[in-house]
C-alpha atoms as a PDB file:
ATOM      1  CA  UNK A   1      77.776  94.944 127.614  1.00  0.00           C
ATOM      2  CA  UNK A   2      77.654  98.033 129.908  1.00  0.00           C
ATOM      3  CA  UNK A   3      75.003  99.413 132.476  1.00  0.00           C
ATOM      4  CA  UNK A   4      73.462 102.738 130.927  1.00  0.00           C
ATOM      5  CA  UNK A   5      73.718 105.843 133.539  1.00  0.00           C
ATOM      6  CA  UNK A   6      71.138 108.603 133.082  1.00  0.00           C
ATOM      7  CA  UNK A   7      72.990 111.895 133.854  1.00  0.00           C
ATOM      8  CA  UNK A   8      70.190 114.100 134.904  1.00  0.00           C
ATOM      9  CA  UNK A   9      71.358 117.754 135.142  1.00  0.00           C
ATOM     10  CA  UNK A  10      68.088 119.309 134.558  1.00  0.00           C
ATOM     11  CA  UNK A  11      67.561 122.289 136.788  1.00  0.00           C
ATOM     12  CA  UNK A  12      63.980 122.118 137.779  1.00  0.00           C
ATOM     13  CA  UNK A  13      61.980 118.906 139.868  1.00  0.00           C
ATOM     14  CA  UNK A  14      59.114 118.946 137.708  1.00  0.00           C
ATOM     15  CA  UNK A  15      61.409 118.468 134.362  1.00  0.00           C
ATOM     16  CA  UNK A  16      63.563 116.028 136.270  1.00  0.00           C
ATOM     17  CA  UNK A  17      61.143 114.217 137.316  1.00  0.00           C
ATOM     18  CA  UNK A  18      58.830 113.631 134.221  1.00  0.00           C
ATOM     19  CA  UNK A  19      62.308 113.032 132.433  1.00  0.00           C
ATOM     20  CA  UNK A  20      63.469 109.881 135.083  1.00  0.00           C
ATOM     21  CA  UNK A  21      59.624 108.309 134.413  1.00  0.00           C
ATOM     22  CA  UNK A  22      59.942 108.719 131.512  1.00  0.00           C
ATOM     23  CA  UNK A  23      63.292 106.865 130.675  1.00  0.00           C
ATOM     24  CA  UNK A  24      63.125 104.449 133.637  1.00  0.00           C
ATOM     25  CA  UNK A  25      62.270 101.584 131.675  1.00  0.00           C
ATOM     26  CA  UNK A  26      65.481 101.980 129.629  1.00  0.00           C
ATOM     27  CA  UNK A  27      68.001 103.085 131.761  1.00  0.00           C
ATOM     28  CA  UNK A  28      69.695 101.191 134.884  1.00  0.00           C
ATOM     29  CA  UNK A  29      70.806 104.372 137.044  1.00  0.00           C
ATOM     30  CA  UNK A  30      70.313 107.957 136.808  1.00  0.00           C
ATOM     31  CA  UNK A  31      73.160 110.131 138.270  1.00  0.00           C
ATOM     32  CA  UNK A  32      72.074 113.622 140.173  1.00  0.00           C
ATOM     33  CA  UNK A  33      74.573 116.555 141.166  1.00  0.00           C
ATOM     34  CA  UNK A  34      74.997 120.190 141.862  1.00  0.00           C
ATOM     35  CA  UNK A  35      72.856 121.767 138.791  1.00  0.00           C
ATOM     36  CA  UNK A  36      69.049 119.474 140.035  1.00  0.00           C
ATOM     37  CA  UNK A  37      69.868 119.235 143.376  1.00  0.00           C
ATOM     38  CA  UNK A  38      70.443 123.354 143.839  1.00  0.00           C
ATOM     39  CA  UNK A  39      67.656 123.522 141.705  1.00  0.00           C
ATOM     40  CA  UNK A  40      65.249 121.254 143.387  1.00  0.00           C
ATOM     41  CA  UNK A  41      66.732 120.511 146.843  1.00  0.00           C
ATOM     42  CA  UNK A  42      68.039 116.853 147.587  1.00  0.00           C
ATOM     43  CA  UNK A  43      65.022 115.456 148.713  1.00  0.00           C
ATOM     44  CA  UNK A  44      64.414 114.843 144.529  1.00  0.00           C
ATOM     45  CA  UNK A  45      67.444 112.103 145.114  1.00  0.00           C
ATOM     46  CA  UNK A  46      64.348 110.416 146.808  1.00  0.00           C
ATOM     47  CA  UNK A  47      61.768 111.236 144.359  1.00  0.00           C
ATOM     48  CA  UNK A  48      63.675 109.883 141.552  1.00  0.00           C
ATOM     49  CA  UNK A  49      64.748 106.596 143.589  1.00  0.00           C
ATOM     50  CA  UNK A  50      60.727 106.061 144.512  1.00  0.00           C
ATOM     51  CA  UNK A  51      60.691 105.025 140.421  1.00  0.00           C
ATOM     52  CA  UNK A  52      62.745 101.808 140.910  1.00  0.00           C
ATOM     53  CA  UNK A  53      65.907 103.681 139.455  1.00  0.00           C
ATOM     54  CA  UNK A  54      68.977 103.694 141.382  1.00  0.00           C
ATOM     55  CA  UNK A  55      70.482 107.183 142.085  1.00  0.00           C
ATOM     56  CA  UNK A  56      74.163 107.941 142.327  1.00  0.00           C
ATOM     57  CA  UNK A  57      75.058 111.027 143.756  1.00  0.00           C
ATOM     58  CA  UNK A  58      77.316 112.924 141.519  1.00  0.00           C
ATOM     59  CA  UNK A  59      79.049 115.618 144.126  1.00  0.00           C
ATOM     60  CA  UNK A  60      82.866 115.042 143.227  1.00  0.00           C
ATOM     61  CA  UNK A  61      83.091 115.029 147.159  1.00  0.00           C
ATOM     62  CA  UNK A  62      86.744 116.926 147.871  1.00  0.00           C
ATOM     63  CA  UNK A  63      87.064 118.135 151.591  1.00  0.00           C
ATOM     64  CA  UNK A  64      88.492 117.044 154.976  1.00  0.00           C
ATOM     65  CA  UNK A  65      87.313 113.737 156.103  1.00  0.00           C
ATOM     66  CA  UNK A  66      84.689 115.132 158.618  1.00  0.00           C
ATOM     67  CA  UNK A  67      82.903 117.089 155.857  1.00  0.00           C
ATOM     68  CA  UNK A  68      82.866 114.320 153.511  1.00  0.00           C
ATOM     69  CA  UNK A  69      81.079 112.076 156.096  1.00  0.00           C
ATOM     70  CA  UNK A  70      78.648 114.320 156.841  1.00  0.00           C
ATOM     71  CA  UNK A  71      78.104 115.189 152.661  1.00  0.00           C
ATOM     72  CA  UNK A  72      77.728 111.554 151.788  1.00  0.00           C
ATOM     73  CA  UNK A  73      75.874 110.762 154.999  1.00  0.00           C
ATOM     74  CA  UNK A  74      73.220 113.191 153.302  1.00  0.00           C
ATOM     75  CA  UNK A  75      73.189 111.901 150.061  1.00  0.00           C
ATOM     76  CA  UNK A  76      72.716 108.402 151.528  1.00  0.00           C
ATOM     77  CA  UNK A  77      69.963 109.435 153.581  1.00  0.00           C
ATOM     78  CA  UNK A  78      68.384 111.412 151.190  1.00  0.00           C
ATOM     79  CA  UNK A  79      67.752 107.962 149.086  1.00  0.00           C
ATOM     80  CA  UNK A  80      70.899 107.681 146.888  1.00  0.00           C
ATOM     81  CA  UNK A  81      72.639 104.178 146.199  1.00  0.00           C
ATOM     82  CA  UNK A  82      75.970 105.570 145.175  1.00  0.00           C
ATOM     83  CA  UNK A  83      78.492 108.905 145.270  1.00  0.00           C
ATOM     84  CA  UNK A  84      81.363 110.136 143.254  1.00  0.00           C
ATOM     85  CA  UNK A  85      84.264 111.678 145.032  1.00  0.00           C
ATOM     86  CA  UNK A  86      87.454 112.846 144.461  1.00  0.00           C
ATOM     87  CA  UNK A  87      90.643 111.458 145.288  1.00  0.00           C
ATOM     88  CA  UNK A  88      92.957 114.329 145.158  1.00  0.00           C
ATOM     89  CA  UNK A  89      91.940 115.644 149.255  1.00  0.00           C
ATOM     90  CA  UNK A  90      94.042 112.847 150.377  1.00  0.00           C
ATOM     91  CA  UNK A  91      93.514 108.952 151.001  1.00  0.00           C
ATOM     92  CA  UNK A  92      92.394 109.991 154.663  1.00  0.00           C
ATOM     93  CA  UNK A  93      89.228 112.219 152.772  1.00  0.00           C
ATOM     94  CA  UNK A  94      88.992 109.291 150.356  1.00  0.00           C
ATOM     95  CA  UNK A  95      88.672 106.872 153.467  1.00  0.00           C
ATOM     96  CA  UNK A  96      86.001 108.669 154.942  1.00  0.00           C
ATOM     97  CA  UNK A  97      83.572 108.735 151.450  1.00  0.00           C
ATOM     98  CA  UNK A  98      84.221 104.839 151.174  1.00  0.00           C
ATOM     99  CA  UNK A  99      82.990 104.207 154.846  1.00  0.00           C
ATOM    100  CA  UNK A 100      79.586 106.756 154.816  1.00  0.00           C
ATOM    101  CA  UNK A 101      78.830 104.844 151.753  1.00  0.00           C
ATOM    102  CA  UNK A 102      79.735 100.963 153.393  1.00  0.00           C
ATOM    103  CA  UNK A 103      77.732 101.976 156.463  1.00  0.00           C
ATOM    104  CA  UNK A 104      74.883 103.007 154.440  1.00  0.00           C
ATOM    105  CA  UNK A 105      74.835  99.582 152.217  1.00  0.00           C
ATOM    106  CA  UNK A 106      75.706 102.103 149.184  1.00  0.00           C
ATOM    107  CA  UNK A 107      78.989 102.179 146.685  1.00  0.00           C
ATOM    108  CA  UNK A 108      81.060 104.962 146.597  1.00  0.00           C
ATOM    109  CA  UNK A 109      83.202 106.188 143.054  1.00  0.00           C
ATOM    110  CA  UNK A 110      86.203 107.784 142.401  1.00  0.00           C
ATOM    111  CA  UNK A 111      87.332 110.112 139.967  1.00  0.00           C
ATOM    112  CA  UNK A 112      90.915 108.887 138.463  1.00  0.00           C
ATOM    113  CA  UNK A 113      90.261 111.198 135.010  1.00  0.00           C
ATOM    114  CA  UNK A 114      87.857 113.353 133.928  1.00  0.00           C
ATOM    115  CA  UNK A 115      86.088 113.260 130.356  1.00  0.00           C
ATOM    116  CA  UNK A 116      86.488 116.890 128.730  1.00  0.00           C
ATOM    117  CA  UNK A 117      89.695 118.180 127.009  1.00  0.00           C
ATOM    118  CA  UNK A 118      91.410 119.465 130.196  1.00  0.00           C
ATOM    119  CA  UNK A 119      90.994 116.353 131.942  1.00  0.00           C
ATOM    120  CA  UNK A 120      93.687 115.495 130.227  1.00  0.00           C
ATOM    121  CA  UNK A 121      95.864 118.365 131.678  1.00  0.00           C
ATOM    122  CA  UNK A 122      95.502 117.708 134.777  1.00  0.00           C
ATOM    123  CA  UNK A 123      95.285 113.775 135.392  1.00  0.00           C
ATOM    124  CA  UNK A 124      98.308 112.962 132.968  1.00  0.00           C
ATOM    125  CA  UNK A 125     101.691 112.117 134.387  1.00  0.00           C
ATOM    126  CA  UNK A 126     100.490 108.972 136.359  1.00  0.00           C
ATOM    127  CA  UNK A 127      98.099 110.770 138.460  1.00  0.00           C
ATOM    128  CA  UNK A 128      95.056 108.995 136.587  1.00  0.00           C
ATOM    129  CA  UNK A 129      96.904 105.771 137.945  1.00  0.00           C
ATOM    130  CA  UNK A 130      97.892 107.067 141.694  1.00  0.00           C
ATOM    131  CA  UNK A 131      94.003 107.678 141.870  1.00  0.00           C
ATOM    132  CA  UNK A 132      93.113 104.799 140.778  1.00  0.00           C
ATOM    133  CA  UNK A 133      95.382 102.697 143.070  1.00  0.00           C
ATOM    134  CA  UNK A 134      94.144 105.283 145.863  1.00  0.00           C
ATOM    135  CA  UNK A 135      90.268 104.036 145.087  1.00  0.00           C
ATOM    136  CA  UNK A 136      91.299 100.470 145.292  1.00  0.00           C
ATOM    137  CA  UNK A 137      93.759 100.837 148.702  1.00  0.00           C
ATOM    138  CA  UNK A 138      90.377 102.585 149.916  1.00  0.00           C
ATOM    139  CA  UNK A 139      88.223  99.486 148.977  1.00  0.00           C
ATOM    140  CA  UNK A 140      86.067 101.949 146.600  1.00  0.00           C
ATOM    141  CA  UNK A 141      83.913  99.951 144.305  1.00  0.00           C
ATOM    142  CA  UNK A 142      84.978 101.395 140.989  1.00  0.00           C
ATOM    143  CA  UNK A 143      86.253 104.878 139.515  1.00  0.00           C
ATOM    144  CA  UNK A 144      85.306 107.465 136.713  1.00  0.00           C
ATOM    145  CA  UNK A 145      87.340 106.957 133.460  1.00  0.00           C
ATOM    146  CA  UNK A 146      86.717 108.785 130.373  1.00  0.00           C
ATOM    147  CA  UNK A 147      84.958 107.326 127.082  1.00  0.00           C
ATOM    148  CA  UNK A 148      86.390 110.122 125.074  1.00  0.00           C
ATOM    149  CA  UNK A 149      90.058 108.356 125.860  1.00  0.00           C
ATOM    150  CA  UNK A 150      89.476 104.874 125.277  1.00  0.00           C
ATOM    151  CA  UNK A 151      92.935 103.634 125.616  1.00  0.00           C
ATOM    152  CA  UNK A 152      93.060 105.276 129.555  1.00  0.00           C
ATOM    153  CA  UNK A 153      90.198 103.515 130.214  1.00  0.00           C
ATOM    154  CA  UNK A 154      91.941 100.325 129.197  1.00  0.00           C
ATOM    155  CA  UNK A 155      95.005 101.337 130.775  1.00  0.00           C
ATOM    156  CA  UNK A 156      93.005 102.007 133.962  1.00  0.00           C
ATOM    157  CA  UNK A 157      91.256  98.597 133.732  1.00  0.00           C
ATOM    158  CA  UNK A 158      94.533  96.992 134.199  1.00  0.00           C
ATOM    159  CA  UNK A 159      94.997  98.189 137.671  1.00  0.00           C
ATOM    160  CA  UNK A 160      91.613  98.579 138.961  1.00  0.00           C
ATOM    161  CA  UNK A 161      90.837  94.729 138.153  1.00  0.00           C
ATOM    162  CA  UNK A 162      87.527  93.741 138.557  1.00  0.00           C
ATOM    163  CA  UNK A 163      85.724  97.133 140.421  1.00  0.00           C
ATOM    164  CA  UNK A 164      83.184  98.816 138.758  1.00  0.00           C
ATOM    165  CA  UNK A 165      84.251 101.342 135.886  1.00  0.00           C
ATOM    166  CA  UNK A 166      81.846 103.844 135.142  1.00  0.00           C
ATOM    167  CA  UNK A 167      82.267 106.431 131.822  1.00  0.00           C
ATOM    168  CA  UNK A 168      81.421 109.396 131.078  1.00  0.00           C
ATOM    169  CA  UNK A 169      81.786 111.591 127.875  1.00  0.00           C
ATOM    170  CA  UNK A 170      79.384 109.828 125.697  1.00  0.00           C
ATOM    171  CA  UNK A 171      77.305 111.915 123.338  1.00  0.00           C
ATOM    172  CA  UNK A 172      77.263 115.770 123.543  1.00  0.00           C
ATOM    173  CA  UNK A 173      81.363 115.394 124.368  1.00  0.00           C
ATOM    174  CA  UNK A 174      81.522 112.928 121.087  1.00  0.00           C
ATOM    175  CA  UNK A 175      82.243 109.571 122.860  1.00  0.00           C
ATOM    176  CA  UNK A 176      80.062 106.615 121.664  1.00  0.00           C
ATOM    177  CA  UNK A 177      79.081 103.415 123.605  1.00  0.00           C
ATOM    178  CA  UNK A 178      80.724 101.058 121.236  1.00  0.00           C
ATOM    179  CA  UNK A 179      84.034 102.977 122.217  1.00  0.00           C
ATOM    180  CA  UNK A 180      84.058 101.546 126.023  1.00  0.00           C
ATOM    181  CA  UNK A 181      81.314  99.133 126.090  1.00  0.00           C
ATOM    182  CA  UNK A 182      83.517  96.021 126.424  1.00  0.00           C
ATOM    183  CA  UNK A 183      85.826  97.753 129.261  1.00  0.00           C
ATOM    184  CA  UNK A 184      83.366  99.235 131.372  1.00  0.00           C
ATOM    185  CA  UNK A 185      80.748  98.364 133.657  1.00  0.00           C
ATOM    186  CA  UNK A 186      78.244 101.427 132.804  1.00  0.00           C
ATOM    187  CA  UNK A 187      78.219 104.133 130.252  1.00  0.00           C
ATOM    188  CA  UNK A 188      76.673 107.544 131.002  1.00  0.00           C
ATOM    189  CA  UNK A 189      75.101 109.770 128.935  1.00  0.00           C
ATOM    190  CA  UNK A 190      73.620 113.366 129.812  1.00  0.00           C
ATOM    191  CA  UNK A 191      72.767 115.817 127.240  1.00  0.00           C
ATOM    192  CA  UNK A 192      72.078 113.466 124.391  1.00  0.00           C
ATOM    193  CA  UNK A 193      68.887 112.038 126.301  1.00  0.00           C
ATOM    194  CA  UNK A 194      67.813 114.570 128.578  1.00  0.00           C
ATOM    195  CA  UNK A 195      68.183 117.275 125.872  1.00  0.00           C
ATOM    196  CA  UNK A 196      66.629 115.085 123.191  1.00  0.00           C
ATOM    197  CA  UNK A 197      62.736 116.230 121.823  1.00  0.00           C
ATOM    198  CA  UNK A 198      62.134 112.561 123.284  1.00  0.00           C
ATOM    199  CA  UNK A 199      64.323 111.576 126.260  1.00  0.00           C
ATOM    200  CA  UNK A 200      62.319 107.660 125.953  1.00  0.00           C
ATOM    201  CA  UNK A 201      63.573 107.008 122.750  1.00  0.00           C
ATOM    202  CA  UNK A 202      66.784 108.511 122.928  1.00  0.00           C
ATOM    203  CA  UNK A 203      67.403 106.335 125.780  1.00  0.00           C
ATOM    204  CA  UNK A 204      66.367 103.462 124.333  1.00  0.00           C
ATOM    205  CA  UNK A 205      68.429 103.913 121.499  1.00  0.00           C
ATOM    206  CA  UNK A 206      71.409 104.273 123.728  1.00  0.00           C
ATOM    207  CA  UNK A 207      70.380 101.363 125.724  1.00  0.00           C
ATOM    208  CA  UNK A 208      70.708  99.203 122.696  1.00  0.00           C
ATOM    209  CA  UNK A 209      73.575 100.460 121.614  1.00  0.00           C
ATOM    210  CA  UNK A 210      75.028  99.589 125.209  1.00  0.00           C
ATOM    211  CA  UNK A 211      74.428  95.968 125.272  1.00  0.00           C
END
Protein backbone atom coordinates (compact mmCIF):
# COMPACT_ATOMS: atom_id res chain seq x y z
CA UNK A 1 0.00 0.00 0.00
CA UNK A 2 1.66 3.28 -1.16
CA UNK A 3 0.74 7.09 -0.73
CA UNK A 4 -0.31 8.46 -4.32
CA UNK A 5 1.81 11.79 -5.30
CA UNK A 6 0.12 14.15 -7.77
CA UNK A 7 2.95 15.50 -10.01
CA UNK A 8 1.53 18.74 -11.15
CA UNK A 9 3.65 20.23 -13.98
CA UNK A 10 0.98 22.21 -15.54
CA UNK A 11 2.22 25.58 -16.64
CA UNK A 12 -0.56 27.92 -15.87
CA UNK A 13 -2.35 28.70 -12.02
CA UNK A 14 -5.71 28.59 -13.28
CA UNK A 15 -5.17 24.87 -14.88
CA UNK A 16 -3.20 23.91 -11.82
CA UNK A 17 -5.39 24.88 -9.71
CA UNK A 18 -8.81 23.51 -11.01
CA UNK A 19 -6.65 20.26 -11.62
CA UNK A 20 -5.44 19.93 -7.53
CA UNK A 21 -9.50 20.51 -6.60
CA UNK A 22 -10.27 18.52 -8.63
CA UNK A 23 -8.18 15.35 -7.67
CA UNK A 24 -7.80 16.27 -3.97
CA UNK A 25 -10.12 13.81 -2.79
CA UNK A 26 -8.02 11.02 -4.35
CA UNK A 27 -4.66 11.87 -4.03
CA UNK A 28 -2.45 12.28 -0.69
CA UNK A 29 0.25 14.91 -2.02
CA UNK A 30 0.71 16.84 -5.06
CA UNK A 31 4.38 17.61 -6.00
CA UNK A 32 5.15 21.29 -7.70
CA UNK A 33 8.54 22.30 -9.53
CA UNK A 34 10.18 24.47 -12.07
CA UNK A 35 7.51 24.16 -15.12
CA UNK A 36 4.05 25.69 -12.48
CA UNK A 37 6.04 27.52 -10.34
CA UNK A 38 7.85 29.71 -13.41
CA UNK A 39 4.61 29.64 -14.76
CA UNK A 40 2.55 30.82 -11.91
CA UNK A 41 5.03 32.15 -9.30
CA UNK A 42 5.47 30.15 -5.92
CA UNK A 43 2.90 31.68 -4.09
CA UNK A 44 0.52 28.70 -6.03
CA UNK A 45 2.66 26.23 -3.51
CA UNK A 46 0.16 28.05 -1.11
CA UNK A 47 -2.85 28.00 -3.17
CA UNK A 48 -2.67 24.39 -3.75
CA UNK A 49 -1.82 23.61 0.10
CA UNK A 50 -5.12 25.93 1.13
CA UNK A 51 -7.07 22.53 -0.43
CA UNK A 52 -5.96 20.21 2.43
CA UNK A 53 -3.26 18.62 0.02
CA UNK A 54 0.20 18.50 1.10
CA UNK A 55 2.76 20.08 -1.34
CA UNK A 56 6.28 18.86 -1.86
CA UNK A 57 8.48 21.03 -3.54
CA UNK A 58 10.08 19.34 -6.42
CA UNK A 59 13.38 21.73 -7.10
CA UNK A 60 16.20 18.95 -7.21
CA UNK A 61 17.96 21.61 -4.90
CA UNK A 62 21.96 21.32 -6.07
CA UNK A 63 24.06 24.42 -4.87
CA UNK A 64 26.36 25.55 -2.02
CA UNK A 65 24.88 25.20 1.33
CA UNK A 66 23.97 28.97 1.71
CA UNK A 67 21.84 28.90 -1.47
CA UNK A 68 20.11 25.83 -0.60
CA UNK A 69 18.97 27.35 2.76
CA UNK A 70 17.75 30.22 1.41
CA UNK A 71 15.84 27.99 -1.74
CA UNK A 72 14.17 25.67 0.70
CA UNK A 73 13.61 28.42 3.25
CA UNK A 74 11.28 29.77 0.33
CA UNK A 75 9.60 26.83 -0.53
CA UNK A 76 8.82 26.28 3.17
CA UNK A 77 7.51 29.60 3.58
CA UNK A 78 5.72 29.70 0.60
CA UNK A 79 3.38 26.74 2.17
CA UNK A 80 5.18 23.52 1.07
CA UNK A 81 5.46 20.37 3.48
CA UNK A 82 8.35 18.76 1.70
CA UNK A 83 11.51 19.33 -0.98
CA UNK A 84 13.55 17.16 -3.20
CA UNK A 85 17.22 17.81 -3.44
CA UNK A 86 20.10 16.46 -4.77
CA UNK A 87 22.84 14.78 -3.20
CA UNK A 88 25.60 15.06 -5.64
CA UNK A 89 26.71 19.12 -4.29
CA UNK A 90 28.23 17.44 -1.39
CA UNK A 91 26.95 16.12 2.14
CA UNK A 92 27.72 19.78 3.45
CA UNK A 93 24.80 21.14 0.58
CA UNK A 94 22.83 18.03 1.54
CA UNK A 95 23.13 19.13 5.33
CA UNK A 96 21.88 22.39 4.78
CA UNK A 97 18.37 21.14 2.71
CA UNK A 98 17.76 18.61 5.70
CA UNK A 99 17.98 21.47 8.38
CA UNK A 100 15.69 24.42 6.34
CA UNK A 101 13.28 21.64 6.11
CA UNK A 102 13.66 20.34 10.20
CA UNK A 103 13.42 24.00 11.20
CA UNK A 104 10.40 24.49 9.22
CA UNK A 105 8.53 21.17 10.70
CA UNK A 106 8.77 19.92 6.86
CA UNK A 107 10.66 16.61 5.29
CA UNK A 108 13.20 16.98 2.96
CA UNK A 109 14.00 14.08 -0.14
CA UNK A 110 16.80 12.99 -1.86
CA UNK A 111 17.45 11.94 -5.18
CA UNK A 112 19.65 8.51 -5.12
CA UNK A 113 18.33 7.59 -9.01
CA UNK A 114 16.39 9.10 -11.36
CA UNK A 115 13.39 7.39 -13.35
CA UNK A 116 14.08 7.93 -17.25
CA UNK A 117 16.55 5.84 -19.35
CA UNK A 118 19.68 7.92 -18.54
CA UNK A 119 19.16 7.74 -14.99
CA UNK A 120 20.60 4.78 -15.34
CA UNK A 121 23.87 6.24 -16.84
CA UNK A 122 24.61 8.26 -14.49
CA UNK A 123 23.59 6.76 -10.94
CA UNK A 124 25.04 3.16 -11.74
CA UNK A 125 28.33 2.09 -10.27
CA UNK A 126 27.21 2.43 -6.55
CA UNK A 127 26.45 6.00 -6.75
CA UNK A 128 22.55 5.23 -6.36
CA UNK A 129 23.83 3.63 -2.98
CA UNK A 130 26.54 6.46 -1.85
CA UNK A 131 23.38 8.79 -2.19
CA UNK A 132 21.38 6.96 -0.48
CA UNK A 133 23.70 6.39 2.53
CA UNK A 134 24.44 10.29 2.09
CA UNK A 135 20.40 10.98 2.70
CA UNK A 136 20.41 8.78 5.69
CA UNK A 137 24.02 10.18 7.36
CA UNK A 138 22.03 13.58 6.70
CA UNK A 139 18.92 12.35 8.69
CA UNK A 140 16.76 13.00 5.33
CA UNK A 141 13.41 11.39 5.64
CA UNK A 142 13.41 9.28 2.51
CA UNK A 143 14.89 9.43 -1.19
CA UNK A 144 13.65 9.25 -4.92
CA UNK A 145 13.99 5.71 -6.44
CA UNK A 146 12.72 4.78 -9.72
CA UNK A 147 9.46 2.56 -10.44
CA UNK A 148 10.68 1.90 -13.90
CA UNK A 149 13.72 -0.24 -12.06
CA UNK A 150 12.02 -2.17 -9.58
CA UNK A 151 14.84 -4.25 -8.42
CA UNK A 152 16.98 -0.68 -7.44
CA UNK A 153 14.25 0.26 -5.59
CA UNK A 154 14.50 -2.96 -3.63
CA UNK A 155 18.09 -2.81 -3.56
CA UNK A 156 17.79 0.76 -2.21
CA UNK A 157 15.24 -0.32 0.44
CA UNK A 158 17.85 -2.41 1.97
CA UNK A 159 19.97 0.43 3.03
CA UNK A 160 17.63 3.18 3.51
CA UNK A 161 15.58 0.99 6.17
CA UNK A 162 12.57 2.37 7.25
CA UNK A 163 12.67 6.31 5.62
CA UNK A 164 10.24 7.24 3.32
CA UNK A 165 10.72 6.01 -0.43
CA UNK A 166 9.01 7.95 -2.86
CA UNK A 167 8.76 6.74 -6.90
CA UNK A 168 8.53 8.16 -9.73
CA UNK A 169 8.17 6.86 -13.39
CA UNK A 170 4.72 5.58 -13.21
CA UNK A 171 2.53 6.00 -16.25
CA UNK A 172 3.63 8.16 -19.25
CA UNK A 173 7.45 6.57 -18.52
CA UNK A 174 5.60 2.90 -18.45
CA UNK A 175 6.02 2.06 -14.70
CA UNK A 176 2.82 0.74 -12.97
CA UNK A 177 1.86 0.93 -9.23
CA UNK A 178 1.71 -2.76 -8.73
CA UNK A 179 5.52 -2.68 -9.76
CA UNK A 180 6.67 -0.74 -6.37
CA UNK A 181 3.63 -0.62 -4.34
CA UNK A 182 4.84 -3.06 -1.65
CA UNK A 183 8.47 -1.28 -1.42
CA UNK A 184 7.57 2.16 -1.35
CA UNK A 185 5.95 4.59 0.73
CA UNK A 186 4.26 6.79 -2.22
CA UNK A 187 3.96 6.40 -5.91
CA UNK A 188 3.84 9.45 -8.21
CA UNK A 189 2.25 9.91 -11.20
CA UNK A 190 2.29 13.10 -13.58
CA UNK A 191 1.19 12.97 -17.06
CA UNK A 192 -1.20 10.08 -16.82
CA UNK A 193 -3.61 12.23 -14.50
CA UNK A 194 -2.95 15.67 -15.20
CA UNK A 195 -2.97 14.98 -18.98
CA UNK A 196 -6.00 12.71 -18.76
CA UNK A 197 -9.64 14.23 -20.43
CA UNK A 198 -10.58 13.65 -16.60
CA UNK A 199 -7.75 14.18 -14.09
CA UNK A 200 -10.70 12.90 -11.07
CA UNK A 201 -11.06 9.70 -12.43
CA UNK A 202 -7.77 9.05 -13.59
CA UNK A 203 -6.69 9.63 -10.16
CA UNK A 204 -8.96 7.62 -8.67
CA UNK A 205 -8.16 4.86 -10.72
CA UNK A 206 -4.57 5.18 -9.75
CA UNK A 207 -5.47 5.57 -6.21
CA UNK A 208 -6.98 2.16 -6.24
CA UNK A 209 -4.56 0.66 -7.93
CA UNK A 210 -2.09 2.04 -5.14
CA UNK A 211 -3.58 0.50 -2.16
Amino acid sequence: MSALILALDATSRNEALAIAESTARYIDAIKIGYPLVLGAGLSVAGEIAALGVPVIADFKVADIPNTNTLICDSVFQAGCSAVICHAFPGSDSLAACVGSAHDHGGECFVVCEMSHPGGAEWFSGGVAESFCMMAAGAGADGIIAPATRPARVAALRELIGTRKIYSPGVGAQGASPEDVKELVDGIIVGRAIYGAADPAAAAAEYSRRCR
